[in-house]
C-alpha atoms as a PDB file:
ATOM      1  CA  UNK A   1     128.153  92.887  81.614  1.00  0.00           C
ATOM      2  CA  UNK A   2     131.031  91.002  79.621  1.00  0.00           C
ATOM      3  CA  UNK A   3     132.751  92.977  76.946  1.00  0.00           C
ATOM      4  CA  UNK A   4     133.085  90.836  73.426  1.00  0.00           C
ATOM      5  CA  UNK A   5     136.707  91.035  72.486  1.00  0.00           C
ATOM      6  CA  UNK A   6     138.789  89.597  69.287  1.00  0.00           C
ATOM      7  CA  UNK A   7     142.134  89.210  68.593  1.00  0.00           C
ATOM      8  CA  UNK A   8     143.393  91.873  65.804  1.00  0.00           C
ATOM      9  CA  UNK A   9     146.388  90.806  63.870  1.00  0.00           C
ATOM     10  CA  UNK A  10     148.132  93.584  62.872  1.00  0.00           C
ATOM     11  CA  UNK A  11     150.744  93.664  59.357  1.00  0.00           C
ATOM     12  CA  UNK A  12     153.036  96.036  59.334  1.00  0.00           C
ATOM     13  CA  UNK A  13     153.832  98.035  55.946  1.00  0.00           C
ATOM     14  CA  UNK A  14     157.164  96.900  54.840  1.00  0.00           C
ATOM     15  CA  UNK A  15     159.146  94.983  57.190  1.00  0.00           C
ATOM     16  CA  UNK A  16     161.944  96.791  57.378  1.00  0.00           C
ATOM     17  CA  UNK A  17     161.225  98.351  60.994  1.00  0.00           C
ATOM     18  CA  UNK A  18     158.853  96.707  63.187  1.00  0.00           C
ATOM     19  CA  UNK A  19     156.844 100.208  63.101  1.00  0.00           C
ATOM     20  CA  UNK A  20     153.943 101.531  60.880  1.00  0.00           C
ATOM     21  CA  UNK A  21     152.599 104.850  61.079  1.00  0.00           C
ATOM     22  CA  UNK A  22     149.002 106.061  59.679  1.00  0.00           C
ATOM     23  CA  UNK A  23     148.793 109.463  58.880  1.00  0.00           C
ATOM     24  CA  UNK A  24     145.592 111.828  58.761  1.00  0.00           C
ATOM     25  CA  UNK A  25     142.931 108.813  60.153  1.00  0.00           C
ATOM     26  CA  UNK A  26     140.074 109.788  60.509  1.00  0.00           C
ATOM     27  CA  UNK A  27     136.841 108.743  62.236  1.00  0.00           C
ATOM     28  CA  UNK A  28     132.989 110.234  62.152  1.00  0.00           C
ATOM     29  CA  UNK A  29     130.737 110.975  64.684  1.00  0.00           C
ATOM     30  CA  UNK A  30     128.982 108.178  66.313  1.00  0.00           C
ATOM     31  CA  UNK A  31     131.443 105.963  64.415  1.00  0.00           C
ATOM     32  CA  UNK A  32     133.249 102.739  66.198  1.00  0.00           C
ATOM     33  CA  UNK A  33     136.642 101.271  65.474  1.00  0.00           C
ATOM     34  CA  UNK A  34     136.838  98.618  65.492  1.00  0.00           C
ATOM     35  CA  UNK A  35     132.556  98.279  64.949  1.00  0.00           C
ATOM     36  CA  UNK A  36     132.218  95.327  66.615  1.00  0.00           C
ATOM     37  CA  UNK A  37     133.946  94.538  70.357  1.00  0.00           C
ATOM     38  CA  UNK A  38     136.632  95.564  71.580  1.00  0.00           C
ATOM     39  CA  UNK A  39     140.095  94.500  69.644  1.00  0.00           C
ATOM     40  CA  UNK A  40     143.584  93.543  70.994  1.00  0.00           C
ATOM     41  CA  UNK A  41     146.748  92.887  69.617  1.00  0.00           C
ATOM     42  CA  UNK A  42     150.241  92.039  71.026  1.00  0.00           C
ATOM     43  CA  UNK A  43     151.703  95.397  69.531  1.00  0.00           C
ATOM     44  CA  UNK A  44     152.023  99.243  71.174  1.00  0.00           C
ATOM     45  CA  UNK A  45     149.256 101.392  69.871  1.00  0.00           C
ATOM     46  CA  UNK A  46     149.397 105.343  70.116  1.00  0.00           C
ATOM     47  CA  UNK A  47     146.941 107.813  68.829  1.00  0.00           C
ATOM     48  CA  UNK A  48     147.236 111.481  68.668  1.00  0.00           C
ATOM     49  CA  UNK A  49     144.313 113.151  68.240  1.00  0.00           C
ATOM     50  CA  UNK A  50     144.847 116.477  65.707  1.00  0.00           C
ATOM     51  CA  UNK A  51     141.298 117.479  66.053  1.00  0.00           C
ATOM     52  CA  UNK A  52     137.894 116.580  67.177  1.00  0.00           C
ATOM     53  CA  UNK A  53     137.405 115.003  69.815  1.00  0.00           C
ATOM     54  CA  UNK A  54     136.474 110.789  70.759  1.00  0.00           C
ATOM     55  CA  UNK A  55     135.318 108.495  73.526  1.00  0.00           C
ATOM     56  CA  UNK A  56     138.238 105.645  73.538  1.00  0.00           C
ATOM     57  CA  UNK A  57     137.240 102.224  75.893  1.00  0.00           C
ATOM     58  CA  UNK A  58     140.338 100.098  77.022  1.00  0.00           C
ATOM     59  CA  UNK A  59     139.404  97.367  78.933  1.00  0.00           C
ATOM     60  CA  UNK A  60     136.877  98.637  81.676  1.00  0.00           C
ATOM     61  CA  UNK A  61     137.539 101.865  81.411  1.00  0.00           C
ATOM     62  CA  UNK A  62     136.598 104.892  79.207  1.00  0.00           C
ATOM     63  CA  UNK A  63     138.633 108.001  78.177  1.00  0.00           C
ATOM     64  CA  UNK A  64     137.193 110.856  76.876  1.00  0.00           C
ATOM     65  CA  UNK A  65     139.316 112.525  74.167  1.00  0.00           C
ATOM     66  CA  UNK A  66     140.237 116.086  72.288  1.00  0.00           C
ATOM     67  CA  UNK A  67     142.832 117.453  70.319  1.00  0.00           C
ATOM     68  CA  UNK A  68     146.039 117.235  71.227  1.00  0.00           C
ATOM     69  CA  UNK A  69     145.704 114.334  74.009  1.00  0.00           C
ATOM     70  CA  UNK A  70     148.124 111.156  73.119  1.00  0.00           C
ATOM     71  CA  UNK A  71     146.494 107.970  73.719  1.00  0.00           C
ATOM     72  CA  UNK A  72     148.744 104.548  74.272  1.00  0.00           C
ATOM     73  CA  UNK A  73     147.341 101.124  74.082  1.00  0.00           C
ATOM     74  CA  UNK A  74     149.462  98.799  76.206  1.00  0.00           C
ATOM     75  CA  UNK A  75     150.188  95.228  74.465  1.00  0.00           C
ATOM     76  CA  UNK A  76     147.297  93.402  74.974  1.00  0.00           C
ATOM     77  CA  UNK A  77     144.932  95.317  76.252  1.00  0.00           C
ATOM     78  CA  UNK A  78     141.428  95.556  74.491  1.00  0.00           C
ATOM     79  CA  UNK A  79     140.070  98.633  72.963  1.00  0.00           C
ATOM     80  CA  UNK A  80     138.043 100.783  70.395  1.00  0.00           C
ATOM     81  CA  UNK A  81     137.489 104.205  69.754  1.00  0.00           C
ATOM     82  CA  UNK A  82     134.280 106.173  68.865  1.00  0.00           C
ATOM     83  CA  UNK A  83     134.068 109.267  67.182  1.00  0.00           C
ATOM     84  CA  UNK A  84     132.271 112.237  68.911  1.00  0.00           C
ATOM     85  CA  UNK A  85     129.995 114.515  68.508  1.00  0.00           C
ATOM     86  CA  UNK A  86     132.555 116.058  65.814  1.00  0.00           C
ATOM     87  CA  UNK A  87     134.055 113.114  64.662  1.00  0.00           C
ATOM     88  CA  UNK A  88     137.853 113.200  64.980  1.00  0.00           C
ATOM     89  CA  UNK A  89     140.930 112.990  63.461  1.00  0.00           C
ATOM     90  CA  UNK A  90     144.384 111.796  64.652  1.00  0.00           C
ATOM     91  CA  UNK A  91     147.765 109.653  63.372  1.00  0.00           C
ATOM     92  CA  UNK A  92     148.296 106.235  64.781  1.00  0.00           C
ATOM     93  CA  UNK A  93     151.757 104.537  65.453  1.00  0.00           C
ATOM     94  CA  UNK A  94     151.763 100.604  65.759  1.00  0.00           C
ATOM     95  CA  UNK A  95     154.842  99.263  67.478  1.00  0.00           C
ATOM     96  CA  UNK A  96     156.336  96.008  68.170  1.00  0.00           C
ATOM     97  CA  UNK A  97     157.784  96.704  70.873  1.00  0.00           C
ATOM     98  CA  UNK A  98     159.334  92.829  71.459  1.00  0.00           C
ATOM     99  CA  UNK A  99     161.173  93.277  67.884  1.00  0.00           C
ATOM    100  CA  UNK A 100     162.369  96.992  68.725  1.00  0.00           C
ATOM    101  CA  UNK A 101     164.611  96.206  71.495  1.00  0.00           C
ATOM    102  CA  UNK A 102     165.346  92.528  70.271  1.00  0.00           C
ATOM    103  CA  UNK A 103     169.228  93.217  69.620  1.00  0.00           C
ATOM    104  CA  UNK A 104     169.549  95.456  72.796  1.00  0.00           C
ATOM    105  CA  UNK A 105     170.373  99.295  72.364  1.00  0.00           C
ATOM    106  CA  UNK A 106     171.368  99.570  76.192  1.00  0.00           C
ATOM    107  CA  UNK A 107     169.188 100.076  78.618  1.00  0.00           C
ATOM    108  CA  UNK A 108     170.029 103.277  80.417  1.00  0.00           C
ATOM    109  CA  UNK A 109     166.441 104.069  81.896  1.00  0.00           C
ATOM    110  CA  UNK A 110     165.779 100.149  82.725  1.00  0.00           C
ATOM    111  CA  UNK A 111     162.916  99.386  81.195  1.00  0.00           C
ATOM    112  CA  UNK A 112     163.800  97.475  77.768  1.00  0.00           C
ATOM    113  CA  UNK A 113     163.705  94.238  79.429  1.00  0.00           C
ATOM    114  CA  UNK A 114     159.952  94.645  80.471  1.00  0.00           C
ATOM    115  CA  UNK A 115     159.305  95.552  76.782  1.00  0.00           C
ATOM    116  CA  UNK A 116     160.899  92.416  75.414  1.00  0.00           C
ATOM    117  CA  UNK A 117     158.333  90.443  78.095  1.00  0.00           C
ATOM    118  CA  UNK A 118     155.225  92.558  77.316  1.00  0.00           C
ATOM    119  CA  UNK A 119     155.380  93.799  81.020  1.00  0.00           C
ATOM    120  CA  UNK A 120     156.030  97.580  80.525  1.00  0.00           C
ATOM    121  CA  UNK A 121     152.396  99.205  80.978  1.00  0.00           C
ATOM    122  CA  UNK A 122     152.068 102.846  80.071  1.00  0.00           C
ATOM    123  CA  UNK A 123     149.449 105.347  81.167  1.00  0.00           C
ATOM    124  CA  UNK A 124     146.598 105.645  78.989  1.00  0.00           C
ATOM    125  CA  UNK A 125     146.371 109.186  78.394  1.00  0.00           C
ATOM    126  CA  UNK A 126     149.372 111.818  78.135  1.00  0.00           C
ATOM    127  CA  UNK A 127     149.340 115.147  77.838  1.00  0.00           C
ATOM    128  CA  UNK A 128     153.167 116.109  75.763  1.00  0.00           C
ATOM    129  CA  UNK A 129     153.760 119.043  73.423  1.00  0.00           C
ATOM    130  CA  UNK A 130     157.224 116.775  73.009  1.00  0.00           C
ATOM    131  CA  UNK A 131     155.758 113.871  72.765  1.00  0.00           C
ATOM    132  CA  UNK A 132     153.190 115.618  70.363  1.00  0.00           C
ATOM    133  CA  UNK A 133     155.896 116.884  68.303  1.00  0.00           C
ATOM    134  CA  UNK A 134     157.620 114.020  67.625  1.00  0.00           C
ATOM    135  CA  UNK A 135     154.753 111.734  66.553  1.00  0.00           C
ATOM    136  CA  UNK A 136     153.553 115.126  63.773  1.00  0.00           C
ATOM    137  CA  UNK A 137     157.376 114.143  62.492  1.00  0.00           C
ATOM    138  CA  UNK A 138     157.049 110.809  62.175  1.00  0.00           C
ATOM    139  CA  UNK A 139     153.504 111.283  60.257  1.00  0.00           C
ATOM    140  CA  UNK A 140     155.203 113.772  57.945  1.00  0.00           C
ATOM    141  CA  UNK A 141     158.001 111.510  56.419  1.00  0.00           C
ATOM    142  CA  UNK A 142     157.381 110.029  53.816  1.00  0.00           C
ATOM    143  CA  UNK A 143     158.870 106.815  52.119  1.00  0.00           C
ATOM    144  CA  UNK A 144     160.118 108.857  49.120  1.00  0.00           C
ATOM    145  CA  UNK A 145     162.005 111.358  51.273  1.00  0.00           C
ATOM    146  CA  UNK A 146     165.981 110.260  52.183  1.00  0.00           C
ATOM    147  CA  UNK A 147     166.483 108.227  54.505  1.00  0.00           C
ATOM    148  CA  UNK A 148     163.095 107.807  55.724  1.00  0.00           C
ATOM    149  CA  UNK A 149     163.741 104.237  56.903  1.00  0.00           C
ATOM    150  CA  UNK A 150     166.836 105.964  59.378  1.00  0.00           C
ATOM    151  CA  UNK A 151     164.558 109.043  60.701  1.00  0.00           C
ATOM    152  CA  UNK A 152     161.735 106.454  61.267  1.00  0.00           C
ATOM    153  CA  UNK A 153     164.137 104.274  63.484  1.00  0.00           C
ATOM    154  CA  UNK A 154     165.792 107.378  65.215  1.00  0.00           C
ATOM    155  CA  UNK A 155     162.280 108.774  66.001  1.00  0.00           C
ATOM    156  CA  UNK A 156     160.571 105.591  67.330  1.00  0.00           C
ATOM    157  CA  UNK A 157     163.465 105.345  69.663  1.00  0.00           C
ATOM    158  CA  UNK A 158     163.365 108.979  70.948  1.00  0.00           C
ATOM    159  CA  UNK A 159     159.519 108.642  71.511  1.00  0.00           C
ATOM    160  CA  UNK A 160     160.068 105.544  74.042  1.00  0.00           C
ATOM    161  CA  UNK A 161     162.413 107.627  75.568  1.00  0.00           C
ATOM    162  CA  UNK A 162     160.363 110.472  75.938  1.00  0.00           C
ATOM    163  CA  UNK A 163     157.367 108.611  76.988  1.00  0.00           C
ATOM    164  CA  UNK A 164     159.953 106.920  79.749  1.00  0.00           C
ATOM    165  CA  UNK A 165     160.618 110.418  81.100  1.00  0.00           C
ATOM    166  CA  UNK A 166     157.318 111.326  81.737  1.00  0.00           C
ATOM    167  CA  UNK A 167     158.253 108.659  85.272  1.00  0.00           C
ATOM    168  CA  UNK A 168     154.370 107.462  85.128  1.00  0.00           C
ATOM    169  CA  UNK A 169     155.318 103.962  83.126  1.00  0.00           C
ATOM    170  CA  UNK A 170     154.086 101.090  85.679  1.00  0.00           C
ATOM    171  CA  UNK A 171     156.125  97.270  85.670  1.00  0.00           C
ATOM    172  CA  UNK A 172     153.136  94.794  85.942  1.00  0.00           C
ATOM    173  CA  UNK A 173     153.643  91.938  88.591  1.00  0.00           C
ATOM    174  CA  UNK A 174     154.226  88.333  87.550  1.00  0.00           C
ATOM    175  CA  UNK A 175     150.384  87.476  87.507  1.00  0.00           C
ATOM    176  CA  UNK A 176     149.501  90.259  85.500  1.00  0.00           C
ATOM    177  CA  UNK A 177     151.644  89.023  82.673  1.00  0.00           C
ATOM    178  CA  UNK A 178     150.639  85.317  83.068  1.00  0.00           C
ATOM    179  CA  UNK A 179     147.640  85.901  82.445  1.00  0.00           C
ATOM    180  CA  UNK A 180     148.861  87.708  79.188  1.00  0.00           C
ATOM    181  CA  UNK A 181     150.142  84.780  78.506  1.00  0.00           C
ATOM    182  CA  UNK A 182     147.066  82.901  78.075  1.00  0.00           C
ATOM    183  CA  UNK A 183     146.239  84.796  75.101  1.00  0.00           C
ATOM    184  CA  UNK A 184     149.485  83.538  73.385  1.00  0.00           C
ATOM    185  CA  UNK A 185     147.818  80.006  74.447  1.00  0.00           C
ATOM    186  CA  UNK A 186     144.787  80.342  72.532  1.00  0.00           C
ATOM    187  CA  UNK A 187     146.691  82.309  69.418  1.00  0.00           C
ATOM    188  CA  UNK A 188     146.830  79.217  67.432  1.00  0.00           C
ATOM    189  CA  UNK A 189     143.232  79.547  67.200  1.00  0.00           C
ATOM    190  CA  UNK A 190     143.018  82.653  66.711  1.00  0.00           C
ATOM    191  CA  UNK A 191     145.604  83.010  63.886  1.00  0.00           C
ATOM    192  CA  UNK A 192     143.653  79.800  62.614  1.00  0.00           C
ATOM    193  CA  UNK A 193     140.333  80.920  62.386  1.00  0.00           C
ATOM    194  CA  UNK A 194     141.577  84.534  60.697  1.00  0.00           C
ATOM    195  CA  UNK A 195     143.207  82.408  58.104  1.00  0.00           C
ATOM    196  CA  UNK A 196     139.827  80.005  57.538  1.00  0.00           C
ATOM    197  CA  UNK A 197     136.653  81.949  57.741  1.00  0.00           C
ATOM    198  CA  UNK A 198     135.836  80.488  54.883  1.00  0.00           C
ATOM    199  CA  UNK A 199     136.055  76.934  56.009  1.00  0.00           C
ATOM    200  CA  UNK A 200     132.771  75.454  58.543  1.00  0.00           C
ATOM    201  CA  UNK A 201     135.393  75.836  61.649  1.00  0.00           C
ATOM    202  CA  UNK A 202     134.861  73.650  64.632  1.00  0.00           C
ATOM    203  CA  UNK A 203     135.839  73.571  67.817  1.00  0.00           C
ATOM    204  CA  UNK A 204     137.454  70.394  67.680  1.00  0.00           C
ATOM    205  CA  UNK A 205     139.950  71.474  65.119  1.00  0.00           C
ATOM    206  CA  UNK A 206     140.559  74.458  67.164  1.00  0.00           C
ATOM    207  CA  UNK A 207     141.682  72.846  70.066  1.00  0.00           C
ATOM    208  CA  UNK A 208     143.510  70.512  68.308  1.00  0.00           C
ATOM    209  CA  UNK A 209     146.007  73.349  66.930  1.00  0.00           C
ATOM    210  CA  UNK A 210     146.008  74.388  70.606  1.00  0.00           C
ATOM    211  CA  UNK A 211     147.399  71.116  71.350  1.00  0.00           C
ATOM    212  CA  UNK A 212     144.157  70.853  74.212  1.00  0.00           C
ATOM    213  CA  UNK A 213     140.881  69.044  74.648  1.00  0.00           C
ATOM    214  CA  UNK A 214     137.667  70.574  73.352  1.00  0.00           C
ATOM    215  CA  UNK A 215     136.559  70.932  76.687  1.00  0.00           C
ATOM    216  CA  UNK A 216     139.535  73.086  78.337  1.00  0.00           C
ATOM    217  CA  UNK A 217     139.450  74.707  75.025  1.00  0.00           C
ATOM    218  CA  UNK A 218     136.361  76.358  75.334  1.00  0.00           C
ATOM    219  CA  UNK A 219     137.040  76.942  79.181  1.00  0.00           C
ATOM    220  CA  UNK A 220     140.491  78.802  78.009  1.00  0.00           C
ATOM    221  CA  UNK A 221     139.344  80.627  75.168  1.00  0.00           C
ATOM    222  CA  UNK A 222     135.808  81.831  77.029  1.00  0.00           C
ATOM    223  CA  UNK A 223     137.943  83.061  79.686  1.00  0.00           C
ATOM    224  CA  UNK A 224     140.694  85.190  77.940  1.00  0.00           C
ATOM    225  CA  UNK A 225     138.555  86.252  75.585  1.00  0.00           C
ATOM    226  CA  UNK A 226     135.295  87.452  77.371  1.00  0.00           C
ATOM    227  CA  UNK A 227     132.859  85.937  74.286  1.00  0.00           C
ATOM    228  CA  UNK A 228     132.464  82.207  72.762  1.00  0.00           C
ATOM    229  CA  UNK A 229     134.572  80.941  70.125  1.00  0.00           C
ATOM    230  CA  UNK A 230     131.440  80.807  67.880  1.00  0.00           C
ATOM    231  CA  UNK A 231     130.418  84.254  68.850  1.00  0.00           C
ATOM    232  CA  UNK A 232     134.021  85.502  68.166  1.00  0.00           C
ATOM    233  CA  UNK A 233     133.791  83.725  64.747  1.00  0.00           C
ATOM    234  CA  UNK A 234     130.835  85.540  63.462  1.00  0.00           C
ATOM    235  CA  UNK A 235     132.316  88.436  64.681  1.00  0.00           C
ATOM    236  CA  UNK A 236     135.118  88.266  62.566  1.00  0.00           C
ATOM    237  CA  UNK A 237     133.157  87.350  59.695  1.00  0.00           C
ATOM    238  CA  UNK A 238     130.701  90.202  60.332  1.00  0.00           C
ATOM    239  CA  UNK A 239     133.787  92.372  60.198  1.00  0.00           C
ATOM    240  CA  UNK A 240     134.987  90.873  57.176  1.00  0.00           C
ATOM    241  CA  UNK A 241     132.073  90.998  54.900  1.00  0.00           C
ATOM    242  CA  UNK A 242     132.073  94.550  56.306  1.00  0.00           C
ATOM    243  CA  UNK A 243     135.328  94.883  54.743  1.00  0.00           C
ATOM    244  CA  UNK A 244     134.768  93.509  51.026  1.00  0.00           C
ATOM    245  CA  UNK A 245     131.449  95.327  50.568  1.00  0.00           C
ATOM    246  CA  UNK A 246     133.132  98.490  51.603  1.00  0.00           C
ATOM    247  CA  UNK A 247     136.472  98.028  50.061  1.00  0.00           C
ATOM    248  CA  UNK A 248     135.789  96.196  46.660  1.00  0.00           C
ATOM    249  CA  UNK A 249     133.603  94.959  44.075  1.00  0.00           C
ATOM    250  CA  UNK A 250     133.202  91.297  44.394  1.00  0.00           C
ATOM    251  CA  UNK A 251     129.984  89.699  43.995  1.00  0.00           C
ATOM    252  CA  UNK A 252     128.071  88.687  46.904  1.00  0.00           C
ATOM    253  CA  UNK A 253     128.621  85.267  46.528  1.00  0.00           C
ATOM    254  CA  UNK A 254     132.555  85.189  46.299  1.00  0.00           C
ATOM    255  CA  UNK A 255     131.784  87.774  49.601  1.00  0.00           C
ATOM    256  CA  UNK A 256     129.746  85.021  51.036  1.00  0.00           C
ATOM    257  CA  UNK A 257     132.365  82.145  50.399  1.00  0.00           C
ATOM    258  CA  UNK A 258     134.879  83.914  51.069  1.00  0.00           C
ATOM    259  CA  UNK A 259     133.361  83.938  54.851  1.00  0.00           C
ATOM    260  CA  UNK A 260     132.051  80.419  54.861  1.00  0.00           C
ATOM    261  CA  UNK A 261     128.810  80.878  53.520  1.00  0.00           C
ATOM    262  CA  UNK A 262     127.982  79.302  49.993  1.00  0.00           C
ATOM    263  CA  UNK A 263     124.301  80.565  49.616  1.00  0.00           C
ATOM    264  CA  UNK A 264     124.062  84.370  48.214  1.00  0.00           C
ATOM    265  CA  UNK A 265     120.252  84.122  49.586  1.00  0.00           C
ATOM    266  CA  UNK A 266     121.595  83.213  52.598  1.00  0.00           C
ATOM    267  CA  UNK A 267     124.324  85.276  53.100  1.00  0.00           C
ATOM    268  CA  UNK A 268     121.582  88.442  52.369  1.00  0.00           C
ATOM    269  CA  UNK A 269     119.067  87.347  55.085  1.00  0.00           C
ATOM    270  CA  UNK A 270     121.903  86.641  57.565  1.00  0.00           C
ATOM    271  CA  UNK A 271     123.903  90.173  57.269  1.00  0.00           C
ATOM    272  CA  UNK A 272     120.579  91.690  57.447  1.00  0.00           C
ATOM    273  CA  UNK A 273     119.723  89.890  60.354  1.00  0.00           C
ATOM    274  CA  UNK A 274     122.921  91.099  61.968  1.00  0.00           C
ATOM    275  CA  UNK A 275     123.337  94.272  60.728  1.00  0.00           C
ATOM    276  CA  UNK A 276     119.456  95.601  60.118  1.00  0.00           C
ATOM    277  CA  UNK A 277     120.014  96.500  56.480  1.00  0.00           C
ATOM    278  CA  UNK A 278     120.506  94.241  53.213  1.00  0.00           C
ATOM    279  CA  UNK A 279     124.488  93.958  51.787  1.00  0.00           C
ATOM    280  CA  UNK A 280     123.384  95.401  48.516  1.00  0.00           C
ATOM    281  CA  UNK A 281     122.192  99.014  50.814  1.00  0.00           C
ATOM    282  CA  UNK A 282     125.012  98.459  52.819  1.00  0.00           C
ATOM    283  CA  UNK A 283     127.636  98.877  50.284  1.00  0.00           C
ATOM    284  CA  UNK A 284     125.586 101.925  48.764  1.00  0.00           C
ATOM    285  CA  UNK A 285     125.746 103.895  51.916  1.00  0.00           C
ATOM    286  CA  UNK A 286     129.333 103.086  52.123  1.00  0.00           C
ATOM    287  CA  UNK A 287     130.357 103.574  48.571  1.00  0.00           C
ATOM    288  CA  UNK A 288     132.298 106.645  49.567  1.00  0.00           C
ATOM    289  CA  UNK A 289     134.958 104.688  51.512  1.00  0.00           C
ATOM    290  CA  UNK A 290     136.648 103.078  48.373  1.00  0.00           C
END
């Protein structure tokens, strides 16, 4: 069975250090993230799980989860996480690995030029009360304290290094990483269509910001993404009317627009169609998350 993917663009918080950590996450039983899919981005992800405990799919394979158990998300790589029987909790670090080593700091363990290429692959699940450690200090700071911005930088560096230690990080071959590199062929697209859900997207204008014919387009895209473009479209726009009815007050109809739908009536049958209850009960139920 193929796994539906999308691409997940990640912003980091203030540009400053091509890190962001999120403190105290937390996710309920039963509950997905992200919902629909599997995601992937171009960035490090680590999760340390503080309590509870979590089923976590990466790629083909699935992890089960508890407290205390690090989790890294090579770049790339699709994933999602889903809250056990107890739900879970844990902090999250998202790295840019290609930006952190841009300028060179040395390379005494020999593995920074694999970062800058996206080749480095860590294990999926460690096991660290260092490595533990040091990600509870980066959650703690916070952007008031003094120099934040410095202990940030000085702690993102000592966790690579730590995590190089552990001797289990794997240097993918040369065909592993081209055919990372057919993502970045298709990101056009995909940067396109997360700036336009609100336009009636086709697929000729998105191969024509991939610089390809509509044909080898779909071919590409189908391929490195495991789904359609159209179903990764309503996918996203699933996920984003998610988002507004959770998040804010707007009327349905700006909701609707705003994901290329200019029919409230509409836009009510369809979410219910795809998500088995009306907008107006799903934003009830989910009232508590604003």
């Amino acid at each position: 069975m193929e796994r539906e993917t999308f691409h997940e663009t990640v912003v980091f918080g203030d540009g400053i250090f091509p890190a962001t950590v999120h403190r105290d996450c937390r996710l309920q039983k039963n509950t997905a993230v992200p919902a629909l899919g599997q995601a992937w981005h171009e960035e490090f992800e680590i999760k340390y799980f503080c309590e509870g405990n979590a089923v976590v799919e990466i790629e083909d394979e699935r992890y089960q989860v508890s407290e205390g158990d690090i989790l890294l998300v090579n770049p790339y790589e699709s994933h999602k996480t889903i809250g056990g029987a107890e739900g879970c909790g844990y902090h999250m670090i998202i790295l840019d690995s290609f930006h952190l080593y841009m300028d060179g700091v040395g390379d005494p363990l020999g593995y920074c030029r694999y970062l800058r290429t996206g080749r480095l692959k860590f294990p999926h699940i460690v096991r660290s009360d260092a490595v533990g450690e040091t990600i509870l200090k980066l959650a703690r700071l916070r952007r008031e304290e003094p120099y934040c911005d410095l202990a940030k930088m000085s702690l993102v560096h000592y966790l690579f290094f730590q995590l190089f230690a552990l001797k289990e990080v794997g240097v993918e071959s040369a065909g592993y990483f081209d055919s990372m590199k057919t993502k970045s062929r298709i990101e056009p697209a995909l940067k396109y269509i997360n700036g336009n859900l609100h336009k009636n997207l086709s697929l000729d204008e998105l191969a024509e910001v991939c610089c390809v014919s509509k044909y080898y387009f779909c071919k590409l895209f189908s391929e490195t993404m495991k789904i359609s473009p159209y179903k990764y479209v309503c996918a996203l726009r699933e996920k984003k009317a998610e988002e507004l009815l959770k998040k804010t007050d707007k009327k349905m109809i700006e909701i609707a627009r705003t994901i290329g739908i200019n029919d409230e009536f509409y836009f009510s049958k369809w979410f219910k169609k795809t998500h088995g209850i009306a907008p107006t009960e799903y934003r009830a139920r989910n009232a508590s998350d604003r």
